[in-house]
N, C-alpha and C. Protein backbone atom coordinates (compact mmCIF):
# COMPACT_ATOMS: atom_id res chain seq x y z
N UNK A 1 102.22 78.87 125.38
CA UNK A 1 103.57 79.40 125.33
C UNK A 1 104.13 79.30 123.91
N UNK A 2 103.88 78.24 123.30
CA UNK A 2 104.71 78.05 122.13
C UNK A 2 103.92 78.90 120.81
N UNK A 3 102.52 79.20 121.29
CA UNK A 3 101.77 80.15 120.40
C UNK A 3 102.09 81.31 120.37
N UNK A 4 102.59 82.12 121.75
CA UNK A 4 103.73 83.35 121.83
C UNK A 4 104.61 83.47 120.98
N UNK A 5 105.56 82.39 120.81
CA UNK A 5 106.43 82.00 120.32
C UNK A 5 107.11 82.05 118.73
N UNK A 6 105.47 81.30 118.14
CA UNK A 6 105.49 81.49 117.17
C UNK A 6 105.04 83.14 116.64
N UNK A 7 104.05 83.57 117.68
CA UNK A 7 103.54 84.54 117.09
C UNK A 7 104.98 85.69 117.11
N UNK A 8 105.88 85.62 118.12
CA UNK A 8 106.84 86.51 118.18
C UNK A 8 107.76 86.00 117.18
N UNK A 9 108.11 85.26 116.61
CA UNK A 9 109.21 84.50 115.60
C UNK A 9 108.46 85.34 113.97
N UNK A 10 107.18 85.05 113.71
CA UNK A 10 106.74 86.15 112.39
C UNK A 10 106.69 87.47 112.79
N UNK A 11 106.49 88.08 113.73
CA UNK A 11 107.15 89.25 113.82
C UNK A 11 108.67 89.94 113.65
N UNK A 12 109.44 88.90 114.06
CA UNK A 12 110.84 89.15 113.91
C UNK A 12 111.24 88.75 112.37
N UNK A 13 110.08 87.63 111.20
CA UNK A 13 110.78 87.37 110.51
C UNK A 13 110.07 88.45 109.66
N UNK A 14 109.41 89.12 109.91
CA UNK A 14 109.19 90.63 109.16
C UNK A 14 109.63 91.91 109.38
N UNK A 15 110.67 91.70 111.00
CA UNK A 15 111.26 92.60 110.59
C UNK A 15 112.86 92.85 109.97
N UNK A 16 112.88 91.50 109.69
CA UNK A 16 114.27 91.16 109.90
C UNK A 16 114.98 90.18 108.50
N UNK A 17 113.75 90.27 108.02
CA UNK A 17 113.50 88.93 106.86
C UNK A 17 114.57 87.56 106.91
N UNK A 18 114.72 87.26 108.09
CA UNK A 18 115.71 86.03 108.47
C UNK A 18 114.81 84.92 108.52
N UNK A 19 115.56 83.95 107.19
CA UNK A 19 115.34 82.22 106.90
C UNK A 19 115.43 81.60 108.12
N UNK A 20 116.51 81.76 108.83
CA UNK A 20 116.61 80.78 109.85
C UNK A 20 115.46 81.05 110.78
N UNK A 21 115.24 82.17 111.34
CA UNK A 21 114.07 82.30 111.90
C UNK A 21 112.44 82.12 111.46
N UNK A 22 112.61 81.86 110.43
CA UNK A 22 111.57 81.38 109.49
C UNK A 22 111.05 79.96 109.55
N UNK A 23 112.52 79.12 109.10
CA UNK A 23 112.11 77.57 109.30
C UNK A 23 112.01 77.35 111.01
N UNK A 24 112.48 78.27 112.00
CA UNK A 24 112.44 77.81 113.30
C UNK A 24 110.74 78.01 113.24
N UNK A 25 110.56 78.57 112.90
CA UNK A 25 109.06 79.30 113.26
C UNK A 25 107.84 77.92 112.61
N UNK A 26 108.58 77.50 111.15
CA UNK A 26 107.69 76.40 110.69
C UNK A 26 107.37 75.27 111.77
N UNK A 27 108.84 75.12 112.19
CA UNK A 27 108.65 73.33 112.98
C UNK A 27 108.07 73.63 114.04
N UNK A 28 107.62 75.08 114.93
CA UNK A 28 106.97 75.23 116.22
C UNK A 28 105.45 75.44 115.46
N UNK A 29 105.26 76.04 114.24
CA UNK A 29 103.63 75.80 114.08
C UNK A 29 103.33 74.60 113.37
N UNK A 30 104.21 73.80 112.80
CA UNK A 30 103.99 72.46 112.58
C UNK A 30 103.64 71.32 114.33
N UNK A 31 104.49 71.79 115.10
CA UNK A 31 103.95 71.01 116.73
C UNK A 31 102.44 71.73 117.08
N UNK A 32 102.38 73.40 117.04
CA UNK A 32 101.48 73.57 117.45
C UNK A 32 99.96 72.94 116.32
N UNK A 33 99.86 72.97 115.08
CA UNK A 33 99.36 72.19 114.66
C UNK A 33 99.07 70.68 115.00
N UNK A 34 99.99 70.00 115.14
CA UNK A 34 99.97 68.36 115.35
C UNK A 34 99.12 68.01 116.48
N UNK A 35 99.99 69.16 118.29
CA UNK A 35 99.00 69.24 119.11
C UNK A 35 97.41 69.14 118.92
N UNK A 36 97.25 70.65 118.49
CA UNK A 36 96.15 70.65 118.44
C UNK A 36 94.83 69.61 117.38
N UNK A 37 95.52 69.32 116.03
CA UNK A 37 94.89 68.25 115.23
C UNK A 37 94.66 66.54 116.17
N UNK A 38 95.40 66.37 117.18
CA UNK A 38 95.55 65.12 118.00
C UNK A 38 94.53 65.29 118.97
N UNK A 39 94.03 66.74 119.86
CA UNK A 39 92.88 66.63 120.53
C UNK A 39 92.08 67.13 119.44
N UNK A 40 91.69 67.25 118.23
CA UNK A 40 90.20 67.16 117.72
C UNK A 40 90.18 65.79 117.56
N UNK A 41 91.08 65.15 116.80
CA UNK A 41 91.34 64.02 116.54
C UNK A 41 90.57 62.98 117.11
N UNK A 42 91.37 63.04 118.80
CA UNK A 42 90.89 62.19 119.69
C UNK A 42 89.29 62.56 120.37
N UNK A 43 88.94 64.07 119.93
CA UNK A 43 87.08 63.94 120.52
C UNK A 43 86.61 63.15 119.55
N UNK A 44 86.64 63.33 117.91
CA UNK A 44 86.19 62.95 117.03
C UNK A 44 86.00 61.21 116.84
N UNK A 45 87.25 60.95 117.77
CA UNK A 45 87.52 59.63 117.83
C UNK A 45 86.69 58.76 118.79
N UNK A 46 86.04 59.71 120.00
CA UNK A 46 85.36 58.93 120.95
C UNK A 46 84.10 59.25 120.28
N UNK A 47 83.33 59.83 119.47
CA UNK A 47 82.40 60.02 118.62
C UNK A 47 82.45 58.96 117.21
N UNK A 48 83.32 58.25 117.29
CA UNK A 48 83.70 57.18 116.14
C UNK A 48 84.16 57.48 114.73
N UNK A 49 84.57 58.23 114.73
CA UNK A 49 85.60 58.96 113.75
C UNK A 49 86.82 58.57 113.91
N UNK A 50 87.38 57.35 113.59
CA UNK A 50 88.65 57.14 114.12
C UNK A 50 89.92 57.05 113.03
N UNK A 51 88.94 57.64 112.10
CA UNK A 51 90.20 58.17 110.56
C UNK A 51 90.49 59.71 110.87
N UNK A 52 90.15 59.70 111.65
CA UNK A 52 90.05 61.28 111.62
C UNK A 52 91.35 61.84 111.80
N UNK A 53 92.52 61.03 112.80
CA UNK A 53 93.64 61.46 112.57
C UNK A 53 94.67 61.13 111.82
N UNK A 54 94.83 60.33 110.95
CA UNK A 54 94.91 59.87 109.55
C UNK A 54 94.82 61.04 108.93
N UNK A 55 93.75 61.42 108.58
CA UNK A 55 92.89 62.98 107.85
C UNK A 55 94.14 63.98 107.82
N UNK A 56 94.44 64.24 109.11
CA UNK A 56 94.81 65.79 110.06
C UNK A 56 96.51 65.29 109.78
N UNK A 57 97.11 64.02 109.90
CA UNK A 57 98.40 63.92 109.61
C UNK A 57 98.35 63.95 108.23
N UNK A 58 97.61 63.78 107.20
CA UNK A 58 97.96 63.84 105.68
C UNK A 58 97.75 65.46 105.34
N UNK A 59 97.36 66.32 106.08
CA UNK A 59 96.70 67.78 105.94
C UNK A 59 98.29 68.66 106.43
N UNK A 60 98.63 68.19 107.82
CA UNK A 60 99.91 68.76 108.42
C UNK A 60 100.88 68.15 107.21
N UNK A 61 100.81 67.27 107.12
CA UNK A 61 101.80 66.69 106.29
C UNK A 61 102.42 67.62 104.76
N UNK A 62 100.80 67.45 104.19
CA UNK A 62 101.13 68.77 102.67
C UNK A 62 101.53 69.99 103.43
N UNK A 63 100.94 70.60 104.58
CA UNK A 63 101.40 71.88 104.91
C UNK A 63 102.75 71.96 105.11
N UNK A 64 103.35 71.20 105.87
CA UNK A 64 104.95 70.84 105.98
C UNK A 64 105.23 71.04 104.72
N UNK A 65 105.06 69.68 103.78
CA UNK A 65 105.77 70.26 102.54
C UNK A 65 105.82 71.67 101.73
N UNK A 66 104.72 72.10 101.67
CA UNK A 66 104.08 73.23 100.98
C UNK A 66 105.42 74.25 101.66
N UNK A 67 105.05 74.74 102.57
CA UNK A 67 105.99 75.45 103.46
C UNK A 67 107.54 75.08 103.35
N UNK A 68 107.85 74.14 103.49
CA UNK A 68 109.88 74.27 103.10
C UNK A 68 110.16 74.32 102.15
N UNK A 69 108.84 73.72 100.60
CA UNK A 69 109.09 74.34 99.04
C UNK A 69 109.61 75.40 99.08
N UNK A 70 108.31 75.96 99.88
CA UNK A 70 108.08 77.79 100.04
C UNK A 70 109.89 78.18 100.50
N UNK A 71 110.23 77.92 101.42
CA UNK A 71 111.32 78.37 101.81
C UNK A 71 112.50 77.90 101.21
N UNK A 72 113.17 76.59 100.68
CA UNK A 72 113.95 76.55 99.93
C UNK A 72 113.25 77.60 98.71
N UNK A 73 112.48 77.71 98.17
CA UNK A 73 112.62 78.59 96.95
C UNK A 73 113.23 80.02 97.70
N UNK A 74 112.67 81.03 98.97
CA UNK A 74 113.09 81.92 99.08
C UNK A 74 114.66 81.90 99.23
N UNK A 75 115.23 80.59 100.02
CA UNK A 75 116.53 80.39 100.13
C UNK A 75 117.37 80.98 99.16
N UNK A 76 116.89 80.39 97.60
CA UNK A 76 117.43 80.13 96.26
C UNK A 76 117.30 81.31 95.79
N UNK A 77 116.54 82.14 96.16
CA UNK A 77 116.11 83.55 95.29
C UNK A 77 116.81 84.26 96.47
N UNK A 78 117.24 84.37 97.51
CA UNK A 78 118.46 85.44 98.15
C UNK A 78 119.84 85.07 97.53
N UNK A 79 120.00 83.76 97.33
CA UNK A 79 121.12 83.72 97.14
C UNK A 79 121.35 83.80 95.81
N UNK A 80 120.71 84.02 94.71
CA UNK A 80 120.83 84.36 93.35
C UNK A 80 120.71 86.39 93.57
N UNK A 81 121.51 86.61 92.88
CA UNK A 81 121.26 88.50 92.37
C UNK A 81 120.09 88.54 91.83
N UNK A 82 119.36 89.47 91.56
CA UNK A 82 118.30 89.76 90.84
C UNK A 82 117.69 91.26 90.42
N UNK A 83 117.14 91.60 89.39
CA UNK A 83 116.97 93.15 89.99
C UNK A 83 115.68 93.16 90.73
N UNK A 84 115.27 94.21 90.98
CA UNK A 84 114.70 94.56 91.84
C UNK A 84 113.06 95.10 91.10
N UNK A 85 112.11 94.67 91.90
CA UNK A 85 110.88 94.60 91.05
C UNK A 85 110.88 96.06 90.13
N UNK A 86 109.28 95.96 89.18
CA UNK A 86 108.97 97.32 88.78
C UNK A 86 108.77 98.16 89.47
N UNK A 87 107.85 97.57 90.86
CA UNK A 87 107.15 98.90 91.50
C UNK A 87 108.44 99.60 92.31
N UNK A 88 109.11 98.88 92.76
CA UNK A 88 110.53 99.68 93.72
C UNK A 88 111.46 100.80 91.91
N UNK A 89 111.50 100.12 91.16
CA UNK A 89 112.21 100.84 90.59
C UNK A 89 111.36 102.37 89.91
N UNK A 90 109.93 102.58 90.21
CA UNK A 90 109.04 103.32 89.58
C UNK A 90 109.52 104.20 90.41
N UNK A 91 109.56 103.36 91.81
CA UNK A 91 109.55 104.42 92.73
C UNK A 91 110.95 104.79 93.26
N UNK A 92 112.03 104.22 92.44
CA UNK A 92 113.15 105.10 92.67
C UNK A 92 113.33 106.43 91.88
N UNK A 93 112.56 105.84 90.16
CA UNK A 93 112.55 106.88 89.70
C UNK A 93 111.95 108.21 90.63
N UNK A 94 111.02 108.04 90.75
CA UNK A 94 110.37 108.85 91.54
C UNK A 94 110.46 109.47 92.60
N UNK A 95 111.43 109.03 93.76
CA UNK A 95 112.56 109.66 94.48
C UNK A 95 113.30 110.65 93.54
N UNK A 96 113.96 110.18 92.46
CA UNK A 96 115.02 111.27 91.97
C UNK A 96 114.46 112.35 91.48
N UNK A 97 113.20 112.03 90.85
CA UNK A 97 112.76 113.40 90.22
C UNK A 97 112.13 114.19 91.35
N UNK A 98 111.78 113.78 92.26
CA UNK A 98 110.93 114.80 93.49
C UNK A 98 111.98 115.54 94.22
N UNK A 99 113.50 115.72 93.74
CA UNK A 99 114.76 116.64 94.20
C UNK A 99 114.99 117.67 93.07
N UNK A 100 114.75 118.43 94.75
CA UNK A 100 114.78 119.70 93.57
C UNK A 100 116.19 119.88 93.01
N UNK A 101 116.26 120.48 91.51
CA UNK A 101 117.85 120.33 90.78
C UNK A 101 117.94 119.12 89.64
N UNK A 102 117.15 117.79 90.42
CA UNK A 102 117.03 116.54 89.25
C UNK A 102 116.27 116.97 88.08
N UNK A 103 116.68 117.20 86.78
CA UNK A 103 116.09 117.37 85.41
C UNK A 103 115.64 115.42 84.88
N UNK A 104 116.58 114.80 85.32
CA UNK A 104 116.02 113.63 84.85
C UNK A 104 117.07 112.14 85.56
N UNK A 105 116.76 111.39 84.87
CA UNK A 105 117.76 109.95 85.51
C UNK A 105 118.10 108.83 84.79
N UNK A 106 118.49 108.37 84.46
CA UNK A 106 118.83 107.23 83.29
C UNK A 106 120.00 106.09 83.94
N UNK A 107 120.23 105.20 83.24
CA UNK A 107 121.29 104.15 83.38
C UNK A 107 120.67 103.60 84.68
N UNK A 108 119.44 103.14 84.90
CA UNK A 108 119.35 102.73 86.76
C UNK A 108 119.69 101.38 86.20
N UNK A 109 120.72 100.62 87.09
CA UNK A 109 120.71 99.71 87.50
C UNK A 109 120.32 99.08 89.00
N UNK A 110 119.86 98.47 88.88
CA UNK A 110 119.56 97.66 90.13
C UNK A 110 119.91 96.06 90.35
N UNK A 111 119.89 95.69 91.89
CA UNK A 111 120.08 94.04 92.03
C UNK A 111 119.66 94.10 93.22
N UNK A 112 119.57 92.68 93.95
CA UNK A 112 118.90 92.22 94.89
C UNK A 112 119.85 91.61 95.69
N UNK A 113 121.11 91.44 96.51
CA UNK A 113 121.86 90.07 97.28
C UNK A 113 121.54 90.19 98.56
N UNK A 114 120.92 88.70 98.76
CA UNK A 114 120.40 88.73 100.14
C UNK A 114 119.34 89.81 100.51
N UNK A 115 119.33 90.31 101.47
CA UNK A 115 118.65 91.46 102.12
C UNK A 115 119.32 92.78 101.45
N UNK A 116 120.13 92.75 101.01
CA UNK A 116 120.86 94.00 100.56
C UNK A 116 120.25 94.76 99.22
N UNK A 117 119.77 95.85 98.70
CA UNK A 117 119.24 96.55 97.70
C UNK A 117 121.07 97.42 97.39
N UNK A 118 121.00 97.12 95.77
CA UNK A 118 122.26 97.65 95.12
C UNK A 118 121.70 98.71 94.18
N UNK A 119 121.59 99.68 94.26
CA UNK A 119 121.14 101.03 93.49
C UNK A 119 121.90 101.67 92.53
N UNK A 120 122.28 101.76 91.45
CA UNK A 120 123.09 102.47 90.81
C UNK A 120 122.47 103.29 89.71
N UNK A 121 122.34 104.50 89.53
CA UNK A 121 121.95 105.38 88.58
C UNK A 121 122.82 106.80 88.19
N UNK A 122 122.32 107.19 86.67
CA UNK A 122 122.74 108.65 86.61
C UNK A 122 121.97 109.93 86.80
N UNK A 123 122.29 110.96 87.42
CA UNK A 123 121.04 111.87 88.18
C UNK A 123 121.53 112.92 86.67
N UNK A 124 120.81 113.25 85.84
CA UNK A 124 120.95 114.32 85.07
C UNK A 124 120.74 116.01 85.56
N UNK A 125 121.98 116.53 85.06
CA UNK A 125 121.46 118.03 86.32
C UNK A 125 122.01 119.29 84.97
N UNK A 126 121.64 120.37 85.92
CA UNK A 126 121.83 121.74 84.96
C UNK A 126 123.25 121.91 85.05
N UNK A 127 123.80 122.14 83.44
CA UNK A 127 124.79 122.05 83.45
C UNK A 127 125.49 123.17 83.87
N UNK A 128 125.46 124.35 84.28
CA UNK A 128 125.82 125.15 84.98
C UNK A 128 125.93 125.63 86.49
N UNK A 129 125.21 124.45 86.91
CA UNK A 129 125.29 124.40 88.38
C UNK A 129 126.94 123.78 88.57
N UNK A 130 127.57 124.17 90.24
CA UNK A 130 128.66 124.40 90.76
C UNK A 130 128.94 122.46 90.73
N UNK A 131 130.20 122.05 91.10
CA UNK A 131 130.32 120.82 91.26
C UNK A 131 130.04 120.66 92.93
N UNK A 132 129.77 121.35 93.58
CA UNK A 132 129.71 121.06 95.22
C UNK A 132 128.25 121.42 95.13
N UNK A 133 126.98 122.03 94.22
CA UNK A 133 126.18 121.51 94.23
C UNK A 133 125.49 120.46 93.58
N UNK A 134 125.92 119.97 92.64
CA UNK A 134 125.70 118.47 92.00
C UNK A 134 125.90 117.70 93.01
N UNK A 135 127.21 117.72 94.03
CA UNK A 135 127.46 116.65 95.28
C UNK A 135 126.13 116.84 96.10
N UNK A 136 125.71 118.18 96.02
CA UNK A 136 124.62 118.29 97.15
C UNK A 136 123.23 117.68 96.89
N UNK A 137 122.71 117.65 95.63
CA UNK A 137 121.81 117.29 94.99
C UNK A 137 122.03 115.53 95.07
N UNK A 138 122.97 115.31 94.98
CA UNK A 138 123.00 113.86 94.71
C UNK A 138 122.74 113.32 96.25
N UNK A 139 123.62 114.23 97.30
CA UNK A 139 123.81 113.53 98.26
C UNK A 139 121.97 113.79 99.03
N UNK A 140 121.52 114.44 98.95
CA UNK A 140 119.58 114.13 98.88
C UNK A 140 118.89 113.47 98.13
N UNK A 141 119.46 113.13 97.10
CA UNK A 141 118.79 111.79 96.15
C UNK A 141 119.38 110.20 97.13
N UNK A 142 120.18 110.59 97.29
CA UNK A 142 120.80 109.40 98.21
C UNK A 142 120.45 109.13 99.17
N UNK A 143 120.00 110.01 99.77
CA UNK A 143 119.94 110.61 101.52
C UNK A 143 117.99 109.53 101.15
N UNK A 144 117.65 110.56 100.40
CA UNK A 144 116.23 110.06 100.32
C UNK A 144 115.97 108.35 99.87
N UNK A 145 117.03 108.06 98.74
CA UNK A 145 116.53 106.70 98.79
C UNK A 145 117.09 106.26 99.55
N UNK A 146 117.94 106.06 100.72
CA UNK A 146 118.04 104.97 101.41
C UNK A 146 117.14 105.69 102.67
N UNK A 147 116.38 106.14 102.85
CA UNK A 147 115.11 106.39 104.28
C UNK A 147 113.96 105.46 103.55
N UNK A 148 114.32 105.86 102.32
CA UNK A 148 112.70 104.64 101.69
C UNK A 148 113.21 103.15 101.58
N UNK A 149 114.65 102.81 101.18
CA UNK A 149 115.13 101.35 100.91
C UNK A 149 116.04 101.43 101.82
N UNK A 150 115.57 100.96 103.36
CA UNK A 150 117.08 100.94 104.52
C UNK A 150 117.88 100.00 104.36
N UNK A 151 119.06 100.38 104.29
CA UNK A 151 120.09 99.62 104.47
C UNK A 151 120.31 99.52 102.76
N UNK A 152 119.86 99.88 101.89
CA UNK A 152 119.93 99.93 100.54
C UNK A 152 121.62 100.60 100.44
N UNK A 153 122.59 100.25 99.05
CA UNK A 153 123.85 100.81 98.47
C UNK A 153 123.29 101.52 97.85
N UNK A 154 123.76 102.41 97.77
CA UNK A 154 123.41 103.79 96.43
C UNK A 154 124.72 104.21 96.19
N UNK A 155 124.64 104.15 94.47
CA UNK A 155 125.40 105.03 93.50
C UNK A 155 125.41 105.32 92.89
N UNK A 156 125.62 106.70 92.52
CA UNK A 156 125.24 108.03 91.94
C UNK A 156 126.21 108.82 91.22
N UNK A 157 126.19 108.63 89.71
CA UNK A 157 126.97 109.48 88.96
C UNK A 157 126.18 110.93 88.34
N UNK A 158 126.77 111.97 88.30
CA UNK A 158 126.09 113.22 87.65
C UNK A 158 126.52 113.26 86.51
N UNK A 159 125.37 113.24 85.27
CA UNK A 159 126.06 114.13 84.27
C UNK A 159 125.17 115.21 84.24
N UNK A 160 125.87 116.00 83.02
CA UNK A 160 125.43 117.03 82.80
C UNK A 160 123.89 116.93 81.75
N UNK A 161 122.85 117.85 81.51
CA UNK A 161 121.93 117.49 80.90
C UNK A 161 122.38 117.64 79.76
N UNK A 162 123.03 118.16 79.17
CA UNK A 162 123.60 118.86 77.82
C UNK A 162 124.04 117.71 77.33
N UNK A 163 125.13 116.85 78.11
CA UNK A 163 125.67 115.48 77.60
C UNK A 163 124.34 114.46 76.89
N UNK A 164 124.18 114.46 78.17
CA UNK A 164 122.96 113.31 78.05
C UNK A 164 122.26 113.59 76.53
N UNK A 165 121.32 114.85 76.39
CA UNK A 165 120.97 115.17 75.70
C UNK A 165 121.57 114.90 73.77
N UNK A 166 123.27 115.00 73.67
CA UNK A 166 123.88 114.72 72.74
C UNK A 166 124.16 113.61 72.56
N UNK A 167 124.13 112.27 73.72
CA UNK A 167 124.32 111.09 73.66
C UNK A 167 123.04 110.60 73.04
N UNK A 168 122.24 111.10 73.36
CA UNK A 168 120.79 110.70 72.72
C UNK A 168 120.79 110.36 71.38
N UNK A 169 121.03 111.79 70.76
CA UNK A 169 121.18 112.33 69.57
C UNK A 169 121.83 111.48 68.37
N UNK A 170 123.14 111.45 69.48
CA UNK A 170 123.58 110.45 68.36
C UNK A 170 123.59 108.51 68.50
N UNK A 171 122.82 108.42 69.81
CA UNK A 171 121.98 106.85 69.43
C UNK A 171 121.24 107.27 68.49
N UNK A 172 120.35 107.98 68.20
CA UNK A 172 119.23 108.36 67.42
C UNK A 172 119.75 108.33 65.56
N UNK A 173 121.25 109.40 65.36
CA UNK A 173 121.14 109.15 64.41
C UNK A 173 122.06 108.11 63.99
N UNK A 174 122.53 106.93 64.81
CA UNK A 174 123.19 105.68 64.59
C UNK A 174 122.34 104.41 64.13
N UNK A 175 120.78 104.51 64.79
CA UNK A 175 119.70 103.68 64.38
C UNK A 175 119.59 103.95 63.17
C-alpha cells in the first residue's frame, strides 16, 4: 500500500511540482526503505551477519540526508527569482520567430517565482502593418508561448522594425 503511495505522490510531484508533496513522499520511501532494509537485515542476521543492520541504517541514513539537502536547496531556489535557463529562452526565441509577421525580438527578459514563468519581450514587426494587426501578431506569440510554458505571464511590447533598427545605429555609433 504505501508503495502505491509513494509511487502516486512522484507522479503528482511531476505534475504539479509541489515541495510539500515531495518531502511527504521522502518520509514514506524513507519507511518503505527502513521496512524493507530490517527484513534483509534480519535474514542476513540468522546467517550471522549481525552488522548488517547497522550497514542499512548508516545507508538510509545518508539517503535521508542527501534528499532534504536536495529539497531545502529546491525550497531556496523557488523562493529566490531567477531567470530562466538557456534552453527555455532559445526556445522562446524560437516561438517568436516561427509567427508569421515576427521580423525579430529583443529586450527578453525573463524570471522564475515559484512555479510561475515571467516572460517579457519586444516582438519587432513591419512598420506598416495596422495597429490591430501588431495586437494580432502579438496576441499568437502569446497565445503560443503560454501552450509551450503553461501557466507562464507574458509581456509583449511591439516596436516597429525601423525603430529598432535606428536604436541600433546609434548604440553603434556611441561605442
Amino acid at each position: 500500500m504505501t508503495f502505491g503511495l509513494v509511487l502516486f505522490q512522484r507522479y503528482v510531484v511531476r505534475k504539479t511540482g509541489s515541495q510539500a508533496i515531495a518531502a511527504d513522499s521522502l518520509h514514506y520511501q524513507s519507511d518503505l526503505l527502513m521496512n524493507a532494509a530490517i527484513m534483509v537485515a534480519l535474514g542476513l542476521s540468522w546467517w550471522g551477519l549481525g552488522q548488517a543492520d547497522a550497514i542499512f541504517a548508516i545507508g538510509i541514513g545518508l539517503y535521508i540526508l542527501f534528499s532534504a539537502f536536495k529539497m531545502v536547496h529546491d525550497a531556496v531556489q523557488t523562493l529566490l527569482d531567477r531567470k530562466l535557463p538557456d534552453e527555455e529562452l532559445e526556445q522562446i526565441h524560437a516561438i517568436c520567430l516561427s509567427v508569421a509577421g515576427v521580423i525579430g525580438m529583443h529586450q527578453l527578459r525573463t524570471r522564475m517565482s515559484g512555479p510561475v514563468r515571467f516572460i517579457q519581450l519586444h516582438l519587432e514587426l513591419d512598420d506598416n502593418i495596422s495597429l490591430l494587426e501588431a495586437h494580432q501578431i502579438s496576441d499568437r506569440v502569446e497565445d503560443k508561448l503560454r501552450e509551450h510554458f503553461v501557466g507562464a505571464d507574458v509581456l509583449i511590447h511591439q516596436d516597429p522594425h525601423s525603430v529598432v533598427l535606428e536604436a541600433e545605429q546609434q548604440q553603434k555609433s556611441l561605442q
